[in-house]
PDB file of N, CA and C in Angstrom:
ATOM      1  N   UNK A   1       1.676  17.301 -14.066  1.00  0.00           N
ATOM      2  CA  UNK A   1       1.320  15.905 -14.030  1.00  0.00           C
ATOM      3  C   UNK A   1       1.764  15.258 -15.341  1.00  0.00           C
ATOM      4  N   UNK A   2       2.101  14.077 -14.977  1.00  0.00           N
ATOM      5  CA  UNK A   2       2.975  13.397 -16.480  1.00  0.00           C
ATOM      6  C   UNK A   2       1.880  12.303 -17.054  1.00  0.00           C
ATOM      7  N   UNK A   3       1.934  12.711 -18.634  1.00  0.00           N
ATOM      8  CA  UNK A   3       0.291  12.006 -19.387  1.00  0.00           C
ATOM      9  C   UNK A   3       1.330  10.531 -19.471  1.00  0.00           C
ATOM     10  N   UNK A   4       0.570   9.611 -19.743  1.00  0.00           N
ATOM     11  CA  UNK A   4       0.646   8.194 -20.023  1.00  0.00           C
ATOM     12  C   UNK A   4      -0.108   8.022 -21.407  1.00  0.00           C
ATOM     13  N   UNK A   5      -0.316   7.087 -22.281  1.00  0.00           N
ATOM     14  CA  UNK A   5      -1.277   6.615 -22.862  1.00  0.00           C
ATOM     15  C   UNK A   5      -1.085   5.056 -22.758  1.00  0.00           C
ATOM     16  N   UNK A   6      -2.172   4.749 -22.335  1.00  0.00           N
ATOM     17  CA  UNK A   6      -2.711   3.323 -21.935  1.00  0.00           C
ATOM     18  C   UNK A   6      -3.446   2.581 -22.833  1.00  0.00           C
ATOM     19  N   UNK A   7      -3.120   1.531 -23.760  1.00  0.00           N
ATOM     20  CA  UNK A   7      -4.249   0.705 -24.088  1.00  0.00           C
ATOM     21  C   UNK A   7      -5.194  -0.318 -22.959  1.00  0.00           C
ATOM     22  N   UNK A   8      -6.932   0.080 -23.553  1.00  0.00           N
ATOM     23  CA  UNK A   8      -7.485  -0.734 -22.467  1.00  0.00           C
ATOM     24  C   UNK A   8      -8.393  -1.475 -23.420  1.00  0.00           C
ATOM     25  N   UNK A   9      -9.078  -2.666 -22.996  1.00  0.00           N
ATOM     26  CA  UNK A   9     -10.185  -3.221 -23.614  1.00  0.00           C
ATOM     27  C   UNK A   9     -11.481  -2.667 -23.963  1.00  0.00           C
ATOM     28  N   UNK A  10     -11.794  -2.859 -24.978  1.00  0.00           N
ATOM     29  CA  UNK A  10     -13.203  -2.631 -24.896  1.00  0.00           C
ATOM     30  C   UNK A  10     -14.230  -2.780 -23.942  1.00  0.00           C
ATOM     31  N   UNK A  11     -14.528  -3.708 -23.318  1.00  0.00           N
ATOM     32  CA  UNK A  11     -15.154  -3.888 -22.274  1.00  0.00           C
ATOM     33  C   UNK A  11     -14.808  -2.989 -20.951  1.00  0.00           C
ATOM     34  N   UNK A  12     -13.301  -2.964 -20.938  1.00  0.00           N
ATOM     35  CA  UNK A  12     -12.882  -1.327 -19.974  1.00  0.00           C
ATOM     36  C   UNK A  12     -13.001  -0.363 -19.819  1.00  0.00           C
ATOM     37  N   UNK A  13     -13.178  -0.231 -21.469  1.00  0.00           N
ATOM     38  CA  UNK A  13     -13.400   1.431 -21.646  1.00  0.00           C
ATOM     39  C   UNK A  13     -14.856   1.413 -21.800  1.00  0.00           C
ATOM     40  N   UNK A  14     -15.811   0.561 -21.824  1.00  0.00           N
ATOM     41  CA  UNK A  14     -16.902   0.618 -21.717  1.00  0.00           C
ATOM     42  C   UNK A  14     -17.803   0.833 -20.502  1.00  0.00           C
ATOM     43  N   UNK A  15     -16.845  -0.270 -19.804  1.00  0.00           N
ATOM     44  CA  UNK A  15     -17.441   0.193 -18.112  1.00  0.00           C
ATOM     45  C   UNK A  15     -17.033   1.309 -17.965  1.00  0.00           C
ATOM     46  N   UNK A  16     -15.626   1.821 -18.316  1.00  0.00           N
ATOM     47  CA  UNK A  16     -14.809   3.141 -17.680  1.00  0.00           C
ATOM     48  C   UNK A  16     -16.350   4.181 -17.973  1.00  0.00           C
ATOM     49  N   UNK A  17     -16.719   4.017 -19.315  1.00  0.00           N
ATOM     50  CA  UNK A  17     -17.594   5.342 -19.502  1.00  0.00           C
ATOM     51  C   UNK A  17     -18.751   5.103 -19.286  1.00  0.00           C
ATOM     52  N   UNK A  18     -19.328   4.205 -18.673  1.00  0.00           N
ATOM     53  CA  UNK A  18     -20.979   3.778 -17.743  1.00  0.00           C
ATOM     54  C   UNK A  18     -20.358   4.496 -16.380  1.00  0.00           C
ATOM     55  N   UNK A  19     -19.454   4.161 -15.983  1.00  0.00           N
ATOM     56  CA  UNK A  19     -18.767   4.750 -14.380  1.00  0.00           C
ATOM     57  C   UNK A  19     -18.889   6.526 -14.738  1.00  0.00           C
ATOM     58  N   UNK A  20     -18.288   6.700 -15.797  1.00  0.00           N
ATOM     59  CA  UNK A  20     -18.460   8.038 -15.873  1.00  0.00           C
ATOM     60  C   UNK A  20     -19.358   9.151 -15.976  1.00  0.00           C
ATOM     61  N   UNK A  21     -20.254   8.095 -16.705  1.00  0.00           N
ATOM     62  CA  UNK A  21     -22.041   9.118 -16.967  1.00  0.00           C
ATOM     63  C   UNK A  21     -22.287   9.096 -15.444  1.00  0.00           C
ATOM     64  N   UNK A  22     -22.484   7.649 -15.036  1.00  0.00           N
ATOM     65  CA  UNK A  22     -22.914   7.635 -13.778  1.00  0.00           C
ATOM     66  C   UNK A  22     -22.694   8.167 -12.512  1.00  0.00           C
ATOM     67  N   UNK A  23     -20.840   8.919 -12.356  1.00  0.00           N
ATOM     68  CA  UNK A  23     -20.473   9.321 -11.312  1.00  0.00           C
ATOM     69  C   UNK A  23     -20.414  10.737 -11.840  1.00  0.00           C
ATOM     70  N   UNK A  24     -19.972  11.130 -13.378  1.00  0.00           N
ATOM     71  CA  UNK A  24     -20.018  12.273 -13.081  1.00  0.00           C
ATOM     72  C   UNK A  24     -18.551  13.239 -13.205  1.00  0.00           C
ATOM     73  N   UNK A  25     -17.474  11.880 -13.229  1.00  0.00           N
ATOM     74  CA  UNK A  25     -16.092  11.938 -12.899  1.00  0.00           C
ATOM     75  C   UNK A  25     -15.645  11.610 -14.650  1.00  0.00           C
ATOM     76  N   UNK A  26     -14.621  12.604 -15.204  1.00  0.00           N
ATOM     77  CA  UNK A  26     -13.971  12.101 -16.117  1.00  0.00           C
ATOM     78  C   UNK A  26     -13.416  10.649 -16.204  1.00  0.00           C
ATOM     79  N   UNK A  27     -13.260  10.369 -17.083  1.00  0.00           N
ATOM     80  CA  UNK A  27     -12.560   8.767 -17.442  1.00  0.00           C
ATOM     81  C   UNK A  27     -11.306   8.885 -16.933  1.00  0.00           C
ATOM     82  N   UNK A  28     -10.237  10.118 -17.284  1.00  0.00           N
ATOM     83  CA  UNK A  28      -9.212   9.813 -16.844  1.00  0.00           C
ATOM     84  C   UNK A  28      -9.198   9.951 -14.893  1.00  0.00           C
ATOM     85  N   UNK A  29     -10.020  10.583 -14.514  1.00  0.00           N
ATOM     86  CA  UNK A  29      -9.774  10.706 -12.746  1.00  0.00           C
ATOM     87  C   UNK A  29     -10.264   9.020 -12.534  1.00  0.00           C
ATOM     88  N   UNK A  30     -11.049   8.704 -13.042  1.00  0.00           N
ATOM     89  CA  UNK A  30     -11.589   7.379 -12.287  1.00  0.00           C
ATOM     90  C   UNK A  30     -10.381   6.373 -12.762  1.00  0.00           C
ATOM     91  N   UNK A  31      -9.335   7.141 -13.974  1.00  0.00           N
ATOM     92  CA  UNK A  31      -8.067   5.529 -14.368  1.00  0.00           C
ATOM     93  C   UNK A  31      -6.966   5.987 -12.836  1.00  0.00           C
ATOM     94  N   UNK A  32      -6.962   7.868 -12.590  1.00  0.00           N
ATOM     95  CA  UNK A  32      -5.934   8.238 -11.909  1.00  0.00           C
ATOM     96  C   UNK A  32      -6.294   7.287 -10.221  1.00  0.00           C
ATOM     97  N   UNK A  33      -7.663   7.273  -9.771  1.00  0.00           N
ATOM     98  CA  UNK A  33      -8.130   7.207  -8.761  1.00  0.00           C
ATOM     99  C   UNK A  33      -7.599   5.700  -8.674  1.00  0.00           C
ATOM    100  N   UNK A  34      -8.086   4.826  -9.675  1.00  0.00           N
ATOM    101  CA  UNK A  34      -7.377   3.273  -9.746  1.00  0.00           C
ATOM    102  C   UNK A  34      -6.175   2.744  -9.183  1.00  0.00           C
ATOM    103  N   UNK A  35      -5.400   3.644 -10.332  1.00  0.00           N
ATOM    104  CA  UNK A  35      -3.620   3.852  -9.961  1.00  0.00           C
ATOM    105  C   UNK A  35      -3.398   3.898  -8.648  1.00  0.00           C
ATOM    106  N   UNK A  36      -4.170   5.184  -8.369  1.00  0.00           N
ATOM    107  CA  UNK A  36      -3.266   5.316  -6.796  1.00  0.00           C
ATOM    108  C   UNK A  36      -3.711   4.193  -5.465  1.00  0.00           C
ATOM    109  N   UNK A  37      -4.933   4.202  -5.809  1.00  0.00           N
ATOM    110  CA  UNK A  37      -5.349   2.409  -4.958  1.00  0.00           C
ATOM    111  C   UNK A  37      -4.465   1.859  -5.288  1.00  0.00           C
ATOM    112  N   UNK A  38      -4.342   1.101  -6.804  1.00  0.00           N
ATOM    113  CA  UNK A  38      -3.022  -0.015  -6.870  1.00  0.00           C
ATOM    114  C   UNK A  38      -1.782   0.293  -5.972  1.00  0.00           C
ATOM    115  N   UNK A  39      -1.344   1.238  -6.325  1.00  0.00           N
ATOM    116  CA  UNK A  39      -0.071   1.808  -5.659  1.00  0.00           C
ATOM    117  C   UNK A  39      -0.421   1.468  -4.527  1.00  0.00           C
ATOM    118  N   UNK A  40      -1.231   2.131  -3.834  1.00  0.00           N
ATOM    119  CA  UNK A  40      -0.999   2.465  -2.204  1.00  0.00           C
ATOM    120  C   UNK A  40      -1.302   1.131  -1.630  1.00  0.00           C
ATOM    121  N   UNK A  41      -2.277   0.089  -2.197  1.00  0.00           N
ATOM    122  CA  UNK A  41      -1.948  -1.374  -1.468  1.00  0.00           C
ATOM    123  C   UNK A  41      -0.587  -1.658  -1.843  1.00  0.00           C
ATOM    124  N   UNK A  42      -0.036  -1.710  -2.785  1.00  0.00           N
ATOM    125  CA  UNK A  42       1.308  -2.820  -3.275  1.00  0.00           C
ATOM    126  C   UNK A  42       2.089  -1.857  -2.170  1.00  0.00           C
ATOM    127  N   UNK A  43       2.194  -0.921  -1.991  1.00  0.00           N
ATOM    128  CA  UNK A  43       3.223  -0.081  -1.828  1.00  0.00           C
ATOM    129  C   UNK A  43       3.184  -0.916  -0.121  1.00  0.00           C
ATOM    130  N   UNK A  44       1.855  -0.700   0.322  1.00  0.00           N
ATOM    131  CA  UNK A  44       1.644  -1.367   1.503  1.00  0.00           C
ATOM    132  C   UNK A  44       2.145  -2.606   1.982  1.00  0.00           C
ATOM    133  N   UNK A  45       1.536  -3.678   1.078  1.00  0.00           N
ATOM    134  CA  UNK A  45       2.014  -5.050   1.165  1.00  0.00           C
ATOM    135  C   UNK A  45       3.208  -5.053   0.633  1.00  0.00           C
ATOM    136  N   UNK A  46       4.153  -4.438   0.374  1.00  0.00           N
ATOM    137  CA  UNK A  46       5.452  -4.456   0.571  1.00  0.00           C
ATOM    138  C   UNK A  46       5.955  -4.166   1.496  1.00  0.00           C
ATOM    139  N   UNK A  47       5.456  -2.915   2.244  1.00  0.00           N
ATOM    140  CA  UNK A  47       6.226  -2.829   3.502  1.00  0.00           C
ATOM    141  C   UNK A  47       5.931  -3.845   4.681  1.00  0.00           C
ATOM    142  N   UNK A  48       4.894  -4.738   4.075  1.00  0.00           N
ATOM    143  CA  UNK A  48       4.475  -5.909   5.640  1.00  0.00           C
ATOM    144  C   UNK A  48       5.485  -7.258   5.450  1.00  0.00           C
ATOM    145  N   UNK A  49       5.781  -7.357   3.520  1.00  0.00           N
ATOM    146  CA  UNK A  49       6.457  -7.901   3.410  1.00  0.00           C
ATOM    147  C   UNK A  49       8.041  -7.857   4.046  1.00  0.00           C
ATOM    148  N   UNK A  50       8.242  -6.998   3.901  1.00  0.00           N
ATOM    149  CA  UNK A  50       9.629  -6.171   4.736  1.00  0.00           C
ATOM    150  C   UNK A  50       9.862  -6.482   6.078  1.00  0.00           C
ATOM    151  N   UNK A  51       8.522  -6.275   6.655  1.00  0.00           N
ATOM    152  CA  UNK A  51       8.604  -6.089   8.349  1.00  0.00           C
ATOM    153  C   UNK A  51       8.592  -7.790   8.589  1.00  0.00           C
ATOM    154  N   UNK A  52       7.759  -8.624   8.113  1.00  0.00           N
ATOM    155  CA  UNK A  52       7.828  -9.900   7.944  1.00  0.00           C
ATOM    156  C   UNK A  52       9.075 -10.694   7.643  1.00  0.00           C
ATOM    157  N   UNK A  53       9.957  -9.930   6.892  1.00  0.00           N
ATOM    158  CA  UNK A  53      11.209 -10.622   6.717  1.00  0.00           C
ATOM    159  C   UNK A  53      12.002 -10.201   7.597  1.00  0.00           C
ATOM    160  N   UNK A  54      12.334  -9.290   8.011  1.00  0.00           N
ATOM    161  CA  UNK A  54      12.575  -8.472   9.593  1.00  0.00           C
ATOM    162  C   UNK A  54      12.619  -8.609  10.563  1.00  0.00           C
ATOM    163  N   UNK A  55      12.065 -10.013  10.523  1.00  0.00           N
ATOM    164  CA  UNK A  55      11.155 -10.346  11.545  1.00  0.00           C
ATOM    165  C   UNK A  55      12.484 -11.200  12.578  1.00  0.00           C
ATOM    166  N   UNK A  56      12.346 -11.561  13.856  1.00  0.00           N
ATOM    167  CA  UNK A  56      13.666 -12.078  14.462  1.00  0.00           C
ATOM    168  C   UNK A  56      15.008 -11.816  13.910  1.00  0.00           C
ATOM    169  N   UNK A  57      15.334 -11.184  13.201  1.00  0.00           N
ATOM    170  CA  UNK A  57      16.423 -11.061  13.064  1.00  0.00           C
ATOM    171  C   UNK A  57      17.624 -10.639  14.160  1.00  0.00           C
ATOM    172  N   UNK A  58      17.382 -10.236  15.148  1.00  0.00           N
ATOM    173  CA  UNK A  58      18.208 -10.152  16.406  1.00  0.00           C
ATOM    174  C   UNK A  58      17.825 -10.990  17.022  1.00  0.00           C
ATOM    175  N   UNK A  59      17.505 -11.908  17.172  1.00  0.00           N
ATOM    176  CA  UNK A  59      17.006 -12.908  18.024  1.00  0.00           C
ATOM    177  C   UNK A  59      18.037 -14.001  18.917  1.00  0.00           C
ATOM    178  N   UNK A  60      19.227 -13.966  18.193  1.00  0.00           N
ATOM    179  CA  UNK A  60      20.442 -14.390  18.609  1.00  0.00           C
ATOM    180  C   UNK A  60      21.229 -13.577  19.413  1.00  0.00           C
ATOM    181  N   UNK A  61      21.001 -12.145  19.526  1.00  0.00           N
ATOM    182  CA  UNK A  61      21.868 -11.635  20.242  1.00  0.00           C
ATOM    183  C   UNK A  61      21.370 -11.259  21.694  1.00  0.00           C
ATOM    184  N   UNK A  62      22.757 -11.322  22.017  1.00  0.00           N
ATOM    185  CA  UNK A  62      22.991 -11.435  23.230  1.00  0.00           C
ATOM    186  C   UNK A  62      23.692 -10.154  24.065  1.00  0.00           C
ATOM    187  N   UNK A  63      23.646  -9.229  22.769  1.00  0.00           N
ATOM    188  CA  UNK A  63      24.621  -7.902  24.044  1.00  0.00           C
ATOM    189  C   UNK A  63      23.426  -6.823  23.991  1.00  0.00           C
ATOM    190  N   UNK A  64      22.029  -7.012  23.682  1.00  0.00           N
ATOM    191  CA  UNK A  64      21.165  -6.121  23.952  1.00  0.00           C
ATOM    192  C   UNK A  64      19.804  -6.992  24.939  1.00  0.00           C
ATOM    193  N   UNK A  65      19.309  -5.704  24.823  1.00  0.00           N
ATOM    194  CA  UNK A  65      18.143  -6.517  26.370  1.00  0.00           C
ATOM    195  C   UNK A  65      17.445  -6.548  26.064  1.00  0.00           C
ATOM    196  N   UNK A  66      16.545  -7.564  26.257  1.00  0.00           N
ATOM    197  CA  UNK A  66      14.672  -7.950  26.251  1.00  0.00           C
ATOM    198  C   UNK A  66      14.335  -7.238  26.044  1.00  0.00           C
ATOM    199  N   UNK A  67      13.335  -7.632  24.996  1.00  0.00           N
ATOM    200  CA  UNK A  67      11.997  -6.434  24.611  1.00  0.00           C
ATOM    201  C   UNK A  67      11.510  -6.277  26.098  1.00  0.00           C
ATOM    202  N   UNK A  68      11.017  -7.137  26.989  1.00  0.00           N
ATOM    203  CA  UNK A  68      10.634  -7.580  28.264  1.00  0.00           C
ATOM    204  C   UNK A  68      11.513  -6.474  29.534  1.00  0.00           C
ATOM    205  N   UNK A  69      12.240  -6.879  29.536  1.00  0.00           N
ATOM    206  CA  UNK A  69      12.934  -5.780  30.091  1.00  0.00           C
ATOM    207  C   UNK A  69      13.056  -3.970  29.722  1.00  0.00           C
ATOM    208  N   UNK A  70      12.718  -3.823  28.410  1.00  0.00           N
ATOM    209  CA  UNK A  70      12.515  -2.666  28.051  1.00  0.00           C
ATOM    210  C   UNK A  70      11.090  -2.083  28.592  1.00  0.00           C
ATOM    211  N   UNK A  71      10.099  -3.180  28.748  1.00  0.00           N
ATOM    212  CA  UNK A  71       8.863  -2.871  28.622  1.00  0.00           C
ATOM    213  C   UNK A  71       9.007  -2.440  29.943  1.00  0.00           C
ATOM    214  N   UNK A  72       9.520  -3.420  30.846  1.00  0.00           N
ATOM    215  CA  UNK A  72       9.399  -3.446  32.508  1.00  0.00           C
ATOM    216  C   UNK A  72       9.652  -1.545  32.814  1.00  0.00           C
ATOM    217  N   UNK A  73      10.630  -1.136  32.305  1.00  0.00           N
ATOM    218  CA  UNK A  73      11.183  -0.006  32.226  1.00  0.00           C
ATOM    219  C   UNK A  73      10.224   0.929  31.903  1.00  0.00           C
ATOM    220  N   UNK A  74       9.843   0.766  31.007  1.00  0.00           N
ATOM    221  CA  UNK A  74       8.564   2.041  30.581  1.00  0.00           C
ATOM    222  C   UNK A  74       7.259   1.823  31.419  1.00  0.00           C
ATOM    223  N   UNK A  75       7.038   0.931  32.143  1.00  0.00           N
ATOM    224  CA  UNK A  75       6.011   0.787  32.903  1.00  0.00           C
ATOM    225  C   UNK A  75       5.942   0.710  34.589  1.00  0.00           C
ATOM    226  N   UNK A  76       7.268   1.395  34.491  1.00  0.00           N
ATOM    227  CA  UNK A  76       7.975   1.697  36.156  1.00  0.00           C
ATOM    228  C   UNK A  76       6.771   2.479  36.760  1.00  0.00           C
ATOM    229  N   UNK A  77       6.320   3.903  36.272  1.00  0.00           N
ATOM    230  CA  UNK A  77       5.614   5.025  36.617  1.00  0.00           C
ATOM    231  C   UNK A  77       4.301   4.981  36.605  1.00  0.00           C
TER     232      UNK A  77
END
């Protein structure tokens, strides 16, 4: 695992170590646990951003078939 060193506020590292008596959890798991929340929303709302821009982009064409028609197809049986 690759160390960082982070400056945080006083008031951060103050809550950080009330969170810590209280949970029980080192300071650094409760900064690691943070991180990976941050990450895993942004990481998220990027990919909606993506799919959102994505969005109609074939909408003009004309040499493939309806979503509608695809559906009709899978719902033959």
């Amino acid at each position: 695992m690759q160390e960082t060193q982070i400056s945080l506020t006083e008031t951060i590292e103050n809550a950080l170590d009330e969170i810590s008596q209280r949970t029980g959890k080192p300071v650094k798991e409760l900064i690691r646990e943070a991180i990976e929340v941050f990450v895993s929303e942004n990481h998220l709302a990027n990919r909606r951003a993506l799919m959102q821009k994505a969005r109609g982009i074939w909408a003009d064409r004309e040499d493939i078939e309806s979503i509608e028609s695809i559906r009709e197809e899978w719902n033959r049986f």
